[in-house]
N, C-alpha and C. Protein backbone atom coordinates (compact mmCIF):
# COMPACT_ATOMS: atom_id res chain seq x y z
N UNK A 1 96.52 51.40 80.31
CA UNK A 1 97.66 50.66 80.79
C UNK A 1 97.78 49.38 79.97
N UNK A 2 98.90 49.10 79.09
CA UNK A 2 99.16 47.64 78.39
C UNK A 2 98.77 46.81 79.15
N UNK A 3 98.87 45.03 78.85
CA UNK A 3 98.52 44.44 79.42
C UNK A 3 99.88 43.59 79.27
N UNK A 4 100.27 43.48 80.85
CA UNK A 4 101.69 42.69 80.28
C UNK A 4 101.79 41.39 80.88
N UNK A 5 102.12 40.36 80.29
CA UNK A 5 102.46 39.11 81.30
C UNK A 5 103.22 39.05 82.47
N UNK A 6 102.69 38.52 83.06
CA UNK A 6 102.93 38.19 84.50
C UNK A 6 102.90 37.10 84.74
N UNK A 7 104.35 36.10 85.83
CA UNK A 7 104.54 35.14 85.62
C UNK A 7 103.89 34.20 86.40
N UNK A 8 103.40 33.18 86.89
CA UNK A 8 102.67 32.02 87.00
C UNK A 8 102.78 32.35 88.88
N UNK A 9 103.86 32.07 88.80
CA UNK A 9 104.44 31.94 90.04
C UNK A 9 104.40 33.32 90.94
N UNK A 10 104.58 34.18 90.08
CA UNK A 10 104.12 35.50 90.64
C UNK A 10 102.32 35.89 91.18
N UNK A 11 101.49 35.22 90.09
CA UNK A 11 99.93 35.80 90.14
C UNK A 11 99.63 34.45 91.58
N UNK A 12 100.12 33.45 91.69
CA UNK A 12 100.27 32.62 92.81
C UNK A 12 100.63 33.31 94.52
N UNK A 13 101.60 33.66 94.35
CA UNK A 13 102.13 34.27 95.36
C UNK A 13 101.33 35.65 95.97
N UNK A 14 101.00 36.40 94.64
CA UNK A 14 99.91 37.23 95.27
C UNK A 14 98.66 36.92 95.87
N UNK A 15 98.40 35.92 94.75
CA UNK A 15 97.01 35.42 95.63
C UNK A 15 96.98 34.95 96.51
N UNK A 16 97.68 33.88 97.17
CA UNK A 16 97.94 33.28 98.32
C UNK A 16 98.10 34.33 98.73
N UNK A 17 98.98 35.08 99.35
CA UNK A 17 98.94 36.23 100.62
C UNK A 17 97.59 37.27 100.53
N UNK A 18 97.05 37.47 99.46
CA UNK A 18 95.61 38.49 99.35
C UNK A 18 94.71 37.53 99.81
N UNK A 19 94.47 36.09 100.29
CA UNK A 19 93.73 35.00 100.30
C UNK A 19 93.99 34.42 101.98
N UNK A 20 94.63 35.30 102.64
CA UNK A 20 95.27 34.63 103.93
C UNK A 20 93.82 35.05 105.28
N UNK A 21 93.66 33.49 105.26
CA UNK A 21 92.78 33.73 106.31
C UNK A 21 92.98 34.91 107.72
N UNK A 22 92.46 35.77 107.92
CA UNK A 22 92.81 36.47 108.73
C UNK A 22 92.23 36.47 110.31
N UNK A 23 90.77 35.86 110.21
CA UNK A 23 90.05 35.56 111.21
C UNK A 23 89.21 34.39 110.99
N UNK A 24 89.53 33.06 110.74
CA UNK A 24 89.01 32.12 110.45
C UNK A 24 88.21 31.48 111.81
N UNK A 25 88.54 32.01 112.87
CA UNK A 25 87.91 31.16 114.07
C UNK A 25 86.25 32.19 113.79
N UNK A 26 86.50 33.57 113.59
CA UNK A 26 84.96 34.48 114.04
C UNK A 26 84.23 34.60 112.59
N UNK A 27 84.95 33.90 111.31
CA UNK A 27 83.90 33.44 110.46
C UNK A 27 83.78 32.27 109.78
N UNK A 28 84.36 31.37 110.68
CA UNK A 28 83.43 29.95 110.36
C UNK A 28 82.49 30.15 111.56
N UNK A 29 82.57 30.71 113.04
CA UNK A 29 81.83 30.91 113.64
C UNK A 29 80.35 31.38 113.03
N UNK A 30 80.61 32.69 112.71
CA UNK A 30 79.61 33.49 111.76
C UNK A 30 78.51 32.55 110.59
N UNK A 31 79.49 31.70 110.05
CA UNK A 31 78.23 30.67 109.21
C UNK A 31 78.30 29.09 109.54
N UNK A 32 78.58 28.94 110.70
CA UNK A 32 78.06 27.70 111.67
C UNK A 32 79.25 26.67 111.22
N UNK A 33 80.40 26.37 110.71
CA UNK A 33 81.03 26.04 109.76
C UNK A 33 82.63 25.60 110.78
N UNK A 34 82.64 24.35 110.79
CA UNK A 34 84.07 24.23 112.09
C UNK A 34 85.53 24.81 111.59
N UNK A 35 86.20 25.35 112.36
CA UNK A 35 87.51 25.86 111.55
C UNK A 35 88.35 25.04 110.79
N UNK A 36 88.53 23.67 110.88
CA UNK A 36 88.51 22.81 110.40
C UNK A 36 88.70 22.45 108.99
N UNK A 37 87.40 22.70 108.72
CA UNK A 37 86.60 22.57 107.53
C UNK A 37 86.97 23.92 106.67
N UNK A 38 86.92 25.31 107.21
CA UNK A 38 86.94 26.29 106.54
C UNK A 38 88.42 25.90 106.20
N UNK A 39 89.55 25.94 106.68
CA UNK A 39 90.77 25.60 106.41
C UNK A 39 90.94 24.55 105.76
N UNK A 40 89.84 23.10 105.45
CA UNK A 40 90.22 22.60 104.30
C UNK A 40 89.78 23.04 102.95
N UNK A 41 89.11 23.70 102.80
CA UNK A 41 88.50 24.18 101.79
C UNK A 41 89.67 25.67 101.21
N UNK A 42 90.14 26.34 102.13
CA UNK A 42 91.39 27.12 101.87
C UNK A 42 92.09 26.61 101.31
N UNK A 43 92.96 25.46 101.95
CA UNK A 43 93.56 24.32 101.08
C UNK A 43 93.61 24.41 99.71
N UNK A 44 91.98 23.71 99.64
CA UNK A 44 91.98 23.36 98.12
C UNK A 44 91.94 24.64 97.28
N UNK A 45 91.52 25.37 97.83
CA UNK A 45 92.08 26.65 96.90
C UNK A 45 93.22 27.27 96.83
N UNK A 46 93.81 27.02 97.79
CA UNK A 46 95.31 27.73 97.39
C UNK A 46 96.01 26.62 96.41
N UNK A 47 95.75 25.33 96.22
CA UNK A 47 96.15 24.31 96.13
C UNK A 47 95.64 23.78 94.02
N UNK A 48 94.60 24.57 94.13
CA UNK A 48 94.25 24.88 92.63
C UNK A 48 94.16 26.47 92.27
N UNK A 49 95.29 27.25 92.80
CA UNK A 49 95.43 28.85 92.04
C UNK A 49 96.27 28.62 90.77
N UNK A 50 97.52 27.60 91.07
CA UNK A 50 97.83 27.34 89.69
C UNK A 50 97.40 27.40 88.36
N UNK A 51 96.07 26.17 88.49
CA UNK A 51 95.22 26.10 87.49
C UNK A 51 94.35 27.14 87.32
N UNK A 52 93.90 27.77 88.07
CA UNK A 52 92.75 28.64 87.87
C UNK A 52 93.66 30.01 87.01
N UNK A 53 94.98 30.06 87.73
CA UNK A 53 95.22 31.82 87.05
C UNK A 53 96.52 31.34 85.81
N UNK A 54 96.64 30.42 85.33
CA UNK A 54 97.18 29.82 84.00
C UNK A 54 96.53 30.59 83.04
N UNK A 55 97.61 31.02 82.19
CA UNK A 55 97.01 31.46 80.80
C UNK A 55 96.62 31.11 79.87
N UNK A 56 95.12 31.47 79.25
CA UNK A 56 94.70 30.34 78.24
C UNK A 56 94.74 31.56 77.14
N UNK A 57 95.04 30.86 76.26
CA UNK A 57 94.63 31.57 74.73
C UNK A 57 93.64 32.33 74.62
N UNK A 58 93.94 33.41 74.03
CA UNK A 58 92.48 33.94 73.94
C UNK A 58 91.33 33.96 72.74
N UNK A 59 90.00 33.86 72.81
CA UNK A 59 89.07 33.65 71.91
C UNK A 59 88.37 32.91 71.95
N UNK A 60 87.54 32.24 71.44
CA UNK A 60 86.56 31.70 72.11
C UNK A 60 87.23 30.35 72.62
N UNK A 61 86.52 29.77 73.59
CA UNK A 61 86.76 28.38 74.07
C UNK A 61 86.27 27.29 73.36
N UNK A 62 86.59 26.24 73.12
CA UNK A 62 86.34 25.12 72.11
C UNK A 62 85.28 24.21 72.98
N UNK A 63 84.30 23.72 72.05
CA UNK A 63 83.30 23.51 72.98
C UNK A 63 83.63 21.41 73.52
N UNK A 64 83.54 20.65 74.16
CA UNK A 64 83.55 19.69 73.82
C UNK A 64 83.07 18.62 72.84
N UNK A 65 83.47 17.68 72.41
CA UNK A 65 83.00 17.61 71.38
C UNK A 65 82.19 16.21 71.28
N UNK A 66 81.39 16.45 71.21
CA UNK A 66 80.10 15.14 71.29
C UNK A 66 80.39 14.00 70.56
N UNK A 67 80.15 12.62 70.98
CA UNK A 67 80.46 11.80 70.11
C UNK A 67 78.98 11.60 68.91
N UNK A 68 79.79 11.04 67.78
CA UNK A 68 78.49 11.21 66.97
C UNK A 68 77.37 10.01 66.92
N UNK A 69 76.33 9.99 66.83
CA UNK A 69 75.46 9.05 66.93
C UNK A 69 75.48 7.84 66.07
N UNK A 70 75.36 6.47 66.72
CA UNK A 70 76.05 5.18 66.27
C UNK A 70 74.90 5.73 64.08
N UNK A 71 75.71 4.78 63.66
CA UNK A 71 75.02 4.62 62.13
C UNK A 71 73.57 3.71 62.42
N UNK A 72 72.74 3.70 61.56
CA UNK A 72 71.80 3.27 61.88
C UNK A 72 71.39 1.38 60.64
């Protein structure tokens, strides 16, 4: 199957609804965790899918780049 682009706003929208808490009260229960809390942390992930499913170039990643050591 090709690989075809798909638009920003689209891979968003899926994820958010594939990502929809469905029983958040019986598993923050499950790992001691207030509903609260599990729902802020949902938040921040629905809230950075943008960034995460953005398309980057492909090939290797550029590494950062160190500053060079003062002259002596």
């Amino acid at each position: 199957m090709p690989r075809r682009k798909v638009k920003l706003t689209t891979k968003v929208k899926i994820m958010r609804e594939n990502l929809r808490l469905t029983d958040a009260k019986t598993i923050s229960r499950k790992y001691g965790v207030s509903e609260r809390a599990a729902y802020n942390w949902y938040q921040r992930v629905l809230d950075a899918l943008p960034d995460i499913l953005a398309d980057e170039p492909p090939g290797p990643k550029s590494k950062d780049k160190v500053e060079p050591a003062p002259p002596f």
